[in-house]
Each structure stands twice: as structure tokens, then as C-alpha cells.
PDB file of N, CA and C in Angstrom:
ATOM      1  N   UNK A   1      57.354 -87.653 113.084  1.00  0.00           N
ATOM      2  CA  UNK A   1      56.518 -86.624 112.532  1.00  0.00           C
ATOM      3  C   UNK A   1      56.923 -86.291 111.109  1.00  0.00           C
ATOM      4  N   UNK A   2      56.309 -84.862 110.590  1.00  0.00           N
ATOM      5  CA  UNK A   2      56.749 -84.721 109.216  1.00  0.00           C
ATOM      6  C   UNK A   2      58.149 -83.967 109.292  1.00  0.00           C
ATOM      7  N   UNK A   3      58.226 -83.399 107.910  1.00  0.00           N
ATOM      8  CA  UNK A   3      58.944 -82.275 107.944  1.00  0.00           C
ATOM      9  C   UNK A   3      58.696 -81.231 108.306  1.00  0.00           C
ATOM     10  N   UNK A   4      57.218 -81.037 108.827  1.00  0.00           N
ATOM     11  CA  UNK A   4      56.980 -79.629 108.786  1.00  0.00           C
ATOM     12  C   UNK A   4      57.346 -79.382 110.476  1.00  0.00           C
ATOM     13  N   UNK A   5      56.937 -81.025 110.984  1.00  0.00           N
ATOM     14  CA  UNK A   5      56.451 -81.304 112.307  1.00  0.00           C
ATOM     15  C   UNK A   5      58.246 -80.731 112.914  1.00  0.00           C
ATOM     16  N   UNK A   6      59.044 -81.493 112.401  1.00  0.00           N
ATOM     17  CA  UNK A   6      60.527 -81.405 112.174  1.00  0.00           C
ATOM     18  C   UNK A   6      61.245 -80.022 112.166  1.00  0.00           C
ATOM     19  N   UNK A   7      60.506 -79.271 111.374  1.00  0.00           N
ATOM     20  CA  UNK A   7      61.167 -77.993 110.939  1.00  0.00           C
ATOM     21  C   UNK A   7      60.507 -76.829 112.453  1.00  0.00           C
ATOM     22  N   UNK A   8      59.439 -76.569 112.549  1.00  0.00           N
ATOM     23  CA  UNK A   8      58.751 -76.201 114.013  1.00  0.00           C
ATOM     24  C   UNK A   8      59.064 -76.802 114.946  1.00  0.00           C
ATOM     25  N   UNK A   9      59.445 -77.664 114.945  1.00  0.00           N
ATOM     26  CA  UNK A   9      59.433 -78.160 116.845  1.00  0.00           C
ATOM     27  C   UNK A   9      58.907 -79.284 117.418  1.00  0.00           C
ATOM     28  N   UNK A  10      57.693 -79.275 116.436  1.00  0.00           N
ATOM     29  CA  UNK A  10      56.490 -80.545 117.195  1.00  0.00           C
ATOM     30  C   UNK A  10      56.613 -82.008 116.893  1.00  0.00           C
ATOM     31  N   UNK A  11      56.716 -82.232 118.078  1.00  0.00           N
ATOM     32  CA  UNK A  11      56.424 -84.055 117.583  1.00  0.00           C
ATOM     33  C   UNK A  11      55.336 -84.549 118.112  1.00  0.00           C
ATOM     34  N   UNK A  12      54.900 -85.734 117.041  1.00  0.00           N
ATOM     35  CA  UNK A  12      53.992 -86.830 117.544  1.00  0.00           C
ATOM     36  C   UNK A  12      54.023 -87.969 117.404  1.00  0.00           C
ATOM     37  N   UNK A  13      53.659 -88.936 118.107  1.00  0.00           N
ATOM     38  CA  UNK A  13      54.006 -90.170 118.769  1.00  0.00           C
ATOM     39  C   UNK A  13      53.365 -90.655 117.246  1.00  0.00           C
ATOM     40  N   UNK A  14      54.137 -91.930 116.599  1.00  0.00           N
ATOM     41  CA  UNK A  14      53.676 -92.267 115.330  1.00  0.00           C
ATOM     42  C   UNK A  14      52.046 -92.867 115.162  1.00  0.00           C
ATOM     43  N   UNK A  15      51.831 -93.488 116.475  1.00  0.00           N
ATOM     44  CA  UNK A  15      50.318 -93.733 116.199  1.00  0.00           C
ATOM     45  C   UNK A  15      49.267 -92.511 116.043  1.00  0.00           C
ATOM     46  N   UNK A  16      49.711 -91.547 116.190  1.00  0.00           N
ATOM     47  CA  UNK A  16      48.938 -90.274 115.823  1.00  0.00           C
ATOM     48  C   UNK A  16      48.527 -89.757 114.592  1.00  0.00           C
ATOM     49  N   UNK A  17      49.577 -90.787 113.713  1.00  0.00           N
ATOM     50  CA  UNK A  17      49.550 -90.119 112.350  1.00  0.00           C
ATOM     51  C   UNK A  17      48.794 -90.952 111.323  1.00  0.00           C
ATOM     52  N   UNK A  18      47.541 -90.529 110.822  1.00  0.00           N
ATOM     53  CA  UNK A  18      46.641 -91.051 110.259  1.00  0.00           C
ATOM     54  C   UNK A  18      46.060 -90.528 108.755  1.00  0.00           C
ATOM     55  N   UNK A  19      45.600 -91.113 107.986  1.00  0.00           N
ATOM     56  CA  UNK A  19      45.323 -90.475 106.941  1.00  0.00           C
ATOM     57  C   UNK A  19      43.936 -90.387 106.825  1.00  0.00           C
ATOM     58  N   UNK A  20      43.262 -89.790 106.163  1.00  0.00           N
ATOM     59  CA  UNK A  20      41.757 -89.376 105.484  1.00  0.00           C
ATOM     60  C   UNK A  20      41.625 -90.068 104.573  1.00  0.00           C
ATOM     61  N   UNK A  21      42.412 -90.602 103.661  1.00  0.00           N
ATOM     62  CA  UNK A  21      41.774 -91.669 102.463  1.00  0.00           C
ATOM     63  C   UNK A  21      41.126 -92.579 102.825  1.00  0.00           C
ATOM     64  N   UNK A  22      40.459 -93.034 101.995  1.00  0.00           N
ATOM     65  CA  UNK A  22      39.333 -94.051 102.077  1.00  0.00           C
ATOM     66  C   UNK A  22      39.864 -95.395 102.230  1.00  0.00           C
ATOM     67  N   UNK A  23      39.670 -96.512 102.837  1.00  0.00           N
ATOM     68  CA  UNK A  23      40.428 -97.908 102.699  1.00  0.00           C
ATOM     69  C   UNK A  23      40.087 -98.029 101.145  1.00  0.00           C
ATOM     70  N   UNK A  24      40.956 -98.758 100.667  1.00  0.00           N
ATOM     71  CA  UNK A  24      41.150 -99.511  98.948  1.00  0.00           C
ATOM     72  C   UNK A  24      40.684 -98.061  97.840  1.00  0.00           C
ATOM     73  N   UNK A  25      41.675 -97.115  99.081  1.00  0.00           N
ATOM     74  CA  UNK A  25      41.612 -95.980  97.728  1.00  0.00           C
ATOM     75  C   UNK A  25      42.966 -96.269  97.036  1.00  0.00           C
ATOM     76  N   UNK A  26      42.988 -96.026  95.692  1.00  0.00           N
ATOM     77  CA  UNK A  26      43.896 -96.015  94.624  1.00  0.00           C
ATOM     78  C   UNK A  26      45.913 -95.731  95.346  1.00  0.00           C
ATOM     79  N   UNK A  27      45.320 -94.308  96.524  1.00  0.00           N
ATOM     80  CA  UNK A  27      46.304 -94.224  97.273  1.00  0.00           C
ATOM     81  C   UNK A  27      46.942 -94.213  97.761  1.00  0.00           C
ATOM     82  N   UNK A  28      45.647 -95.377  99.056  1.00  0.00           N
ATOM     83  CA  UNK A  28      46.584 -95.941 100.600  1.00  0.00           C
ATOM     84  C   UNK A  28      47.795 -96.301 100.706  1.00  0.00           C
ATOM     85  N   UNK A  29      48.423 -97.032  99.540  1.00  0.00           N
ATOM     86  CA  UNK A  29      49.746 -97.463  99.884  1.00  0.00           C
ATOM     87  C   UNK A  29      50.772 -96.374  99.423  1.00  0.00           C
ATOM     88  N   UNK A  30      50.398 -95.400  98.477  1.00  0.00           N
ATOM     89  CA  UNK A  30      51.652 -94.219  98.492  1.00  0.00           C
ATOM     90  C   UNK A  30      51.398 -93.376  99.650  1.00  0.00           C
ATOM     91  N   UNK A  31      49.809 -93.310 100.411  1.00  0.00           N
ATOM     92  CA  UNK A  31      50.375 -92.533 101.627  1.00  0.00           C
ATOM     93  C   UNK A  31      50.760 -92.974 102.900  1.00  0.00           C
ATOM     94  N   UNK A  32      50.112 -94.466 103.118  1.00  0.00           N
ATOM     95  CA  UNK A  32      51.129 -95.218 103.810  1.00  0.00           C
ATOM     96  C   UNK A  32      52.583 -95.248 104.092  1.00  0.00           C
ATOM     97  N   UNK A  33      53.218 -95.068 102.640  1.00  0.00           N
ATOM     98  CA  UNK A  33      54.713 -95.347 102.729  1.00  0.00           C
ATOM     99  C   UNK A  33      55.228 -93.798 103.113  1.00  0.00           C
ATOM    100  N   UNK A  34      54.226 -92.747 102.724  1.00  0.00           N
ATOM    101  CA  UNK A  34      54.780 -91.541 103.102  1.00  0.00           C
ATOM    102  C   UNK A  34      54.764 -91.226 104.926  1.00  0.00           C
ATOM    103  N   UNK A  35      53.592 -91.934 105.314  1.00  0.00           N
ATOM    104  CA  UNK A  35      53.725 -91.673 106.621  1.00  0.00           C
ATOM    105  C   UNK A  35      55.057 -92.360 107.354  1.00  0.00           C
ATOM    106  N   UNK A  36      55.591 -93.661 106.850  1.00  0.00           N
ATOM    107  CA  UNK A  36      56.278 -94.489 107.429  1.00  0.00           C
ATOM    108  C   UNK A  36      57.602 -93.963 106.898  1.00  0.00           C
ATOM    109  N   UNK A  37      57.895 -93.488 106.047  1.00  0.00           N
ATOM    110  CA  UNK A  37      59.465 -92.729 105.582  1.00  0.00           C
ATOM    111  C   UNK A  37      58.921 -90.999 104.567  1.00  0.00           C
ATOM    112  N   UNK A  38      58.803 -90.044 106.252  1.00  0.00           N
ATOM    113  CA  UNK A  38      58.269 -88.765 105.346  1.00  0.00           C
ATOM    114  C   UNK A  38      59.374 -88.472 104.531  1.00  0.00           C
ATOM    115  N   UNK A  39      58.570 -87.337 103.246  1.00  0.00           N
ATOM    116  CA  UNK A  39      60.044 -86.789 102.169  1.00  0.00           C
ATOM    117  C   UNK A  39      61.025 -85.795 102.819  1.00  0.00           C
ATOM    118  N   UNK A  40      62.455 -86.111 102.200  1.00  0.00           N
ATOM    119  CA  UNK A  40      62.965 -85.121 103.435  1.00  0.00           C
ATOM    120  C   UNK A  40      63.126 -83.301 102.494  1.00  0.00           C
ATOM    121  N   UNK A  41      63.142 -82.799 104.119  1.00  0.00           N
ATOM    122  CA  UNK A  41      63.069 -81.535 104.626  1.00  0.00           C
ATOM    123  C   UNK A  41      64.159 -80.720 103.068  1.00  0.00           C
ATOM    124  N   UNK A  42      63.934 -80.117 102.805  1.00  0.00           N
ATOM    125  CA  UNK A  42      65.076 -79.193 101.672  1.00  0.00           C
ATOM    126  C   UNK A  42      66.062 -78.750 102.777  1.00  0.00           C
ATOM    127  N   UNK A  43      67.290 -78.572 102.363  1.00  0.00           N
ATOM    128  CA  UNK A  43      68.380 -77.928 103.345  1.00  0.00           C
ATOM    129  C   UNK A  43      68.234 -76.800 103.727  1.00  0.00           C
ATOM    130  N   UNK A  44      67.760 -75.497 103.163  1.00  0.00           N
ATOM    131  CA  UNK A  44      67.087 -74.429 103.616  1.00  0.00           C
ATOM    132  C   UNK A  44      65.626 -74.008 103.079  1.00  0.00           C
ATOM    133  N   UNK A  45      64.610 -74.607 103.624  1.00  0.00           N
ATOM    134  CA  UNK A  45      63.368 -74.590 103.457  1.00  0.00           C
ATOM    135  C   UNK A  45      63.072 -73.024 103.685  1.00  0.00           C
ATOM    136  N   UNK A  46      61.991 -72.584 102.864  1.00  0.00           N
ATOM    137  CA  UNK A  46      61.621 -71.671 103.040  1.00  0.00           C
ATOM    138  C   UNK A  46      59.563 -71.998 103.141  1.00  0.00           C
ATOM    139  N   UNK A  47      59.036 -71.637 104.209  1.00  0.00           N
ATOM    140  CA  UNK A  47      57.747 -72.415 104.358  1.00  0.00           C
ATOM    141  C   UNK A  47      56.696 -71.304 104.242  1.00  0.00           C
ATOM    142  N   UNK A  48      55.439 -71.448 103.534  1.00  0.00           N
ATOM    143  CA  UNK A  48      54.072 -70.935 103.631  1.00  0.00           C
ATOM    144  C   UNK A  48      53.375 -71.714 104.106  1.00  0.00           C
ATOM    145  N   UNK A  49      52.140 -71.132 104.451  1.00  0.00           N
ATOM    146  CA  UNK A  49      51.054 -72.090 105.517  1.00  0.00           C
ATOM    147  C   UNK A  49      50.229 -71.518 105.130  1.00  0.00           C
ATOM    148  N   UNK A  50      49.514 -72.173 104.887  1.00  0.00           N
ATOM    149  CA  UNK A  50      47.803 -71.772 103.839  1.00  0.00           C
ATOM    150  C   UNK A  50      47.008 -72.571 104.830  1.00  0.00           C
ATOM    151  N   UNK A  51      46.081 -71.831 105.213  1.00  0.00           N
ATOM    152  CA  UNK A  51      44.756 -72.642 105.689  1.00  0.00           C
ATOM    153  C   UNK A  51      43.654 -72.523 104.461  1.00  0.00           C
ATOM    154  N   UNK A  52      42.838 -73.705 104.334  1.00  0.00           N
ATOM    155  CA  UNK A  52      41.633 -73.432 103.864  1.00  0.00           C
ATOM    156  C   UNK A  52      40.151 -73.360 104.843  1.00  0.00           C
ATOM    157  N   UNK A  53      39.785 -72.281 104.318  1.00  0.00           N
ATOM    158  CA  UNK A  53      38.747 -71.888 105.134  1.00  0.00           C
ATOM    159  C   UNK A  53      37.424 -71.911 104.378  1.00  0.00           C
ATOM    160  N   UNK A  54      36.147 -72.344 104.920  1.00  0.00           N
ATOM    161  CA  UNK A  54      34.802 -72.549 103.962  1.00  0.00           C
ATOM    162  C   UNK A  54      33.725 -72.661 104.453  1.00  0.00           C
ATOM    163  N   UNK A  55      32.344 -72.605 103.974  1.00  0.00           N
ATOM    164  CA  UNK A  55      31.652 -73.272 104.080  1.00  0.00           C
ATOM    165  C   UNK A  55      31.439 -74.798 103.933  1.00  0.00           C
ATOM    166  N   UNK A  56      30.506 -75.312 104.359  1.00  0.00           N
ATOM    167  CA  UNK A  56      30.301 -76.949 104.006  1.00  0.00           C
ATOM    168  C   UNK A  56      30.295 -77.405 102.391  1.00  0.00           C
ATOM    169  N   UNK A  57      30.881 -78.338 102.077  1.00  0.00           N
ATOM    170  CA  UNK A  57      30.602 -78.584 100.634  1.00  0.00           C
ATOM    171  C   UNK A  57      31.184 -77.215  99.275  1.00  0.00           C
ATOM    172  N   UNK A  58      32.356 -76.699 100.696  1.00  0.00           N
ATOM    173  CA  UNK A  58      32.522 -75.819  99.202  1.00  0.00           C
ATOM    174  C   UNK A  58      33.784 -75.976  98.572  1.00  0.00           C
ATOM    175  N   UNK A  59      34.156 -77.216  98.483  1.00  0.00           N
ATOM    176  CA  UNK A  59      34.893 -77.582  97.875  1.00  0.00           C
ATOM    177  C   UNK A  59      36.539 -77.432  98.714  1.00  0.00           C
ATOM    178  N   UNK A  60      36.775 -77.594  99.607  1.00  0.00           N
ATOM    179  CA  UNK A  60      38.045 -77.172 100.038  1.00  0.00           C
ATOM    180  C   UNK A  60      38.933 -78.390 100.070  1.00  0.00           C
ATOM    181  N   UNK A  61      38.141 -79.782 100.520  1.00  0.00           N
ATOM    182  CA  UNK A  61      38.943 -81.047 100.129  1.00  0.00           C
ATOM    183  C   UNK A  61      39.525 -81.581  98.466  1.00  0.00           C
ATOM    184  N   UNK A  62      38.696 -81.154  97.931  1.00  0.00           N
ATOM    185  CA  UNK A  62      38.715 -81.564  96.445  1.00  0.00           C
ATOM    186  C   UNK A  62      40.086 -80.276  96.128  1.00  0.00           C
ATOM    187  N   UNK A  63      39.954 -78.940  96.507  1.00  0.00           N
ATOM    188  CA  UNK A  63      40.789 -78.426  96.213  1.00  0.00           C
ATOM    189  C   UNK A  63      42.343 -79.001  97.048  1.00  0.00           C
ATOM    190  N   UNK A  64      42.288 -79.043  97.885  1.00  0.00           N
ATOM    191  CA  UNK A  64      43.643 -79.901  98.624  1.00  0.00           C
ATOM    192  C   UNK A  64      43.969 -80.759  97.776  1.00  0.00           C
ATOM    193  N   UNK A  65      43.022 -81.928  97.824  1.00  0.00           N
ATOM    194  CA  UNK A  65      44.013 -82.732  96.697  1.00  0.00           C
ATOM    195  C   UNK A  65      44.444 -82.446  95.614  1.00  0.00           C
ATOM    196  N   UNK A  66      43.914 -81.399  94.426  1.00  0.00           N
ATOM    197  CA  UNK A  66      44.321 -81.443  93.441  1.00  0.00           C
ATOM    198  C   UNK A  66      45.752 -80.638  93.673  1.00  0.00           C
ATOM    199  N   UNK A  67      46.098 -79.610  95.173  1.00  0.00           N
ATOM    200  CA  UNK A  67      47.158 -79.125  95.087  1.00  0.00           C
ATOM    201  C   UNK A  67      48.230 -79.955  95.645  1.00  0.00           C
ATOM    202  N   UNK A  68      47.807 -80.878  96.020  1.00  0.00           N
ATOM    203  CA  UNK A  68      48.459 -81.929  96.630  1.00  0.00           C
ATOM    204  C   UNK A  68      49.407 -83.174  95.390  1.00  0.00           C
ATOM    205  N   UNK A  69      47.996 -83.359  94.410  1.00  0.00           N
ATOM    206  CA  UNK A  69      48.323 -83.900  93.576  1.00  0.00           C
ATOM    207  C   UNK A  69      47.867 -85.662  93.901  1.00  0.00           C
ATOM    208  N   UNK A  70      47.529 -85.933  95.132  1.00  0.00           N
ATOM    209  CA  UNK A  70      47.658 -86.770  95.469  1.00  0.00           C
ATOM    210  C   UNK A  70      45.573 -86.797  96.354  1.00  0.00           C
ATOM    211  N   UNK A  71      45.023 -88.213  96.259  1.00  0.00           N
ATOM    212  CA  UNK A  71      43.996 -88.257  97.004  1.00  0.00           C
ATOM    213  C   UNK A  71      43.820 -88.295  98.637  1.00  0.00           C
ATOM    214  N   UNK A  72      44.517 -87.157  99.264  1.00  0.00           N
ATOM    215  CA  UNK A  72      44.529 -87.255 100.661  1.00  0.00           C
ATOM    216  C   UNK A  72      42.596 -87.310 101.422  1.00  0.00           C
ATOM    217  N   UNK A  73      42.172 -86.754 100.942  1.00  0.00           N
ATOM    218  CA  UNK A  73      40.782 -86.238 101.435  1.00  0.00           C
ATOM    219  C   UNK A  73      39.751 -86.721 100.967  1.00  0.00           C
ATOM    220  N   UNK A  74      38.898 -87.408 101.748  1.00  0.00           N
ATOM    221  CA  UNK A  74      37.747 -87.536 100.868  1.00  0.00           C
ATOM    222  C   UNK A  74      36.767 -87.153 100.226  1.00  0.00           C
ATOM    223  N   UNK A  75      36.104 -86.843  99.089  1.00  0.00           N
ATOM    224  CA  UNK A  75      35.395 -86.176  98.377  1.00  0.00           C
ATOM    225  C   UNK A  75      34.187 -86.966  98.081  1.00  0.00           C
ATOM    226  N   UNK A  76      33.055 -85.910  98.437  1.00  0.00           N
ATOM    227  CA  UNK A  76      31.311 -86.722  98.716  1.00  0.00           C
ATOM    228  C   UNK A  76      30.233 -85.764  97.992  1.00  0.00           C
ATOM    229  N   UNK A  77      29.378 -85.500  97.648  1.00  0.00           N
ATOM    230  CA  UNK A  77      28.515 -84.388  97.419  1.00  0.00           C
ATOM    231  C   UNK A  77      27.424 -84.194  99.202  1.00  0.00           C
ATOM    232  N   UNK A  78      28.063 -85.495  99.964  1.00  0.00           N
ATOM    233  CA  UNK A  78      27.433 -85.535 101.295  1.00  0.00           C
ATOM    234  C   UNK A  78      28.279 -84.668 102.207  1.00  0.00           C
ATOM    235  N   UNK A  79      27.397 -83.762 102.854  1.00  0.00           N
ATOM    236  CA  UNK A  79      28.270 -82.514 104.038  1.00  0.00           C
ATOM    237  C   UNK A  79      28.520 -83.435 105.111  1.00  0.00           C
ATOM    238  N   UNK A  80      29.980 -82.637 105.514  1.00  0.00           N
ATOM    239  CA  UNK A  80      30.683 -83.406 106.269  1.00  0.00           C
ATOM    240  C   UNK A  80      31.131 -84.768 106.423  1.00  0.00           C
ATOM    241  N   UNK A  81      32.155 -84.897 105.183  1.00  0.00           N
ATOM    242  CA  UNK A  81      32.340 -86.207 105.027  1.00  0.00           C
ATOM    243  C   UNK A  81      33.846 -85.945 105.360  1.00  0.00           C
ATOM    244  N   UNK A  82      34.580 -84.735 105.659  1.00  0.00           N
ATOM    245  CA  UNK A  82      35.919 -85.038 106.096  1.00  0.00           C
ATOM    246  C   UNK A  82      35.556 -84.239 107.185  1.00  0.00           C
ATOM    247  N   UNK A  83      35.985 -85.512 107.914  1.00  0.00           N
ATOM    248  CA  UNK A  83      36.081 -85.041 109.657  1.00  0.00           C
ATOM    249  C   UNK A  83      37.493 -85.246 109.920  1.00  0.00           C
ATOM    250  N   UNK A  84      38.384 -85.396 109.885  1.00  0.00           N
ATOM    251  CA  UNK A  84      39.890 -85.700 110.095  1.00  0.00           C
ATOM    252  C   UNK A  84      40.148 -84.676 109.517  1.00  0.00           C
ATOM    253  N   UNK A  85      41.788 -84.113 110.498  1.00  0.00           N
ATOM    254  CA  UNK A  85      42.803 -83.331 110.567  1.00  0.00           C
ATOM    255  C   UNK A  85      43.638 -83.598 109.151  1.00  0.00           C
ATOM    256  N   UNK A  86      44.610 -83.499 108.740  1.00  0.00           N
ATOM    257  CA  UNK A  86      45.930 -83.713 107.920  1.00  0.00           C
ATOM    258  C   UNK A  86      46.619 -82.588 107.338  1.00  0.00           C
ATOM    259  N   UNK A  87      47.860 -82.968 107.118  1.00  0.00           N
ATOM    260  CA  UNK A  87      48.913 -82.000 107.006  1.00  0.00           C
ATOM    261  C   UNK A  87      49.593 -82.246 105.637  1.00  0.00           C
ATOM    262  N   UNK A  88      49.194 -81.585 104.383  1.00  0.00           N
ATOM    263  CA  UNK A  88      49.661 -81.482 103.513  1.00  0.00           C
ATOM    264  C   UNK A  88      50.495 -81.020 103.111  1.00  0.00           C
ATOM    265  N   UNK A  89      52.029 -81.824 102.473  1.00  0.00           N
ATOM    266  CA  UNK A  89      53.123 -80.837 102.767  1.00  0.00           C
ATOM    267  C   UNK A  89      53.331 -81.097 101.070  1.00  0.00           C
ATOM    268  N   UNK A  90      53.437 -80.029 100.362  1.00  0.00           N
ATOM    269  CA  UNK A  90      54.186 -79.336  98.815  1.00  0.00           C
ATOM    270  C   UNK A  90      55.734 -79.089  99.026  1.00  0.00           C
ATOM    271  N   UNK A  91      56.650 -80.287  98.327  1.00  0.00           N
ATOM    272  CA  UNK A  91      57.747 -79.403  98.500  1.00  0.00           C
ATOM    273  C   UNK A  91      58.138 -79.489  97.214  1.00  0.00           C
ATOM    274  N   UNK A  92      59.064 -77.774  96.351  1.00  0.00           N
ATOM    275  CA  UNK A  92      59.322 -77.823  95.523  1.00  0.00           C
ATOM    276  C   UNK A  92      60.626 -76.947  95.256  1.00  0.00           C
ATOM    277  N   UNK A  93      61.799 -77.328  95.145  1.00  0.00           N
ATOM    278  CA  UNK A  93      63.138 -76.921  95.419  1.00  0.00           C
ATOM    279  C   UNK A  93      63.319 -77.073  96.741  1.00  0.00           C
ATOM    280  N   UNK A  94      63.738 -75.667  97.105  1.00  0.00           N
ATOM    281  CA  UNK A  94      64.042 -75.036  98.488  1.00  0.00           C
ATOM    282  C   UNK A  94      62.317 -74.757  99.555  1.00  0.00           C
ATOM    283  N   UNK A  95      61.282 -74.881  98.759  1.00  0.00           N
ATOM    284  CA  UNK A  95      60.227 -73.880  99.244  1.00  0.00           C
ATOM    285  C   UNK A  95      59.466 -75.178  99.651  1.00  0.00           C
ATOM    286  N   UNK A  96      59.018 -74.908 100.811  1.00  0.00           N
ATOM    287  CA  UNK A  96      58.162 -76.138 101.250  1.00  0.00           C
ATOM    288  C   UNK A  96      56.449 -75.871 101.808  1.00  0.00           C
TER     289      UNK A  96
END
């Protein structure tokens, strides 16, 4: 699992863990390698949990990635184009 999965309690069996990018996005292989060796945990993490909450098309994937930094989500002007789960983890020092 992740770190976050790590830091709470939860595990999941590795075939569970899937990404939202698009095949032959620019990405796949940096989030590939993240699923297969996650970043590790800070020694005393301190954690927030943000949900995004919305209407259709109002931008909540496009905003993930840019806080992400990274293209986790896919972005469409077509509603409901992210149907998949994912767990975006920010870590920066101690604060995760």
C-alpha cells in the first residue's frame, strides 16, 4: 500500500492498486514506478485529508493534478470521464 495506507492501518493486496492516467500518458511510467516503490513515509508525519467535493465538470480532477503536480486524473470537457478512485499523497518535510 501507500504511505498513507501504512500510516492508518490499511492494506491492499497490490493488484488493487491502479492508476487513472490514460495509457501513453506522458506519466504512466513515473506513476508506475510510484506504485511499485511508494515515497517513503516522513519520520513524524503530520497528515491532512482534503476531499474534493463537486459538481460534474467542475473542475476537481484538473485541480488534483495541478496540486499533485503530476497527471494522475484524467481531464475531458466530457462529464464523467473519471470514474476511478486514487489517493494522492503531497509530501513536504514532516507534513504529508
Amino acid at each position: 500500500g501507500s504511505a498513507m495506507d501504512h500510516f492508518i492501518g490499511v492494506s491492499q493486496p497490490d493488484s488493487l492498486l491502479t492508476s487513472c492516467a490514460t495509457k501513453g500518458s506522458m506519466y504512466s511510467n513515473e506513476q508506475n514506478l510510484l506504485l511499485v516503490h511508494p515515497p517513503d513515509m516522513p519520520e513524524n508525519p503530520w497528515i491532512l485529508r482534503v476531499v474534493l467535493l463537486g459538481a460534474p465538470n467542475a473542475g476537481k480532477s484538473r485541480l488534483s493534478n495541478q496540486l499533485l503536480g503530476l497527471k494522475v486524473f484524467p481531464v475531458s470537457k466530457k462529464v464523467h470521464t473519471t470514474h476511478c478512485q486514487a489517493l494522492g499523497v503531497i509530501t513536504e518535510k514532516e507534513i504529508q
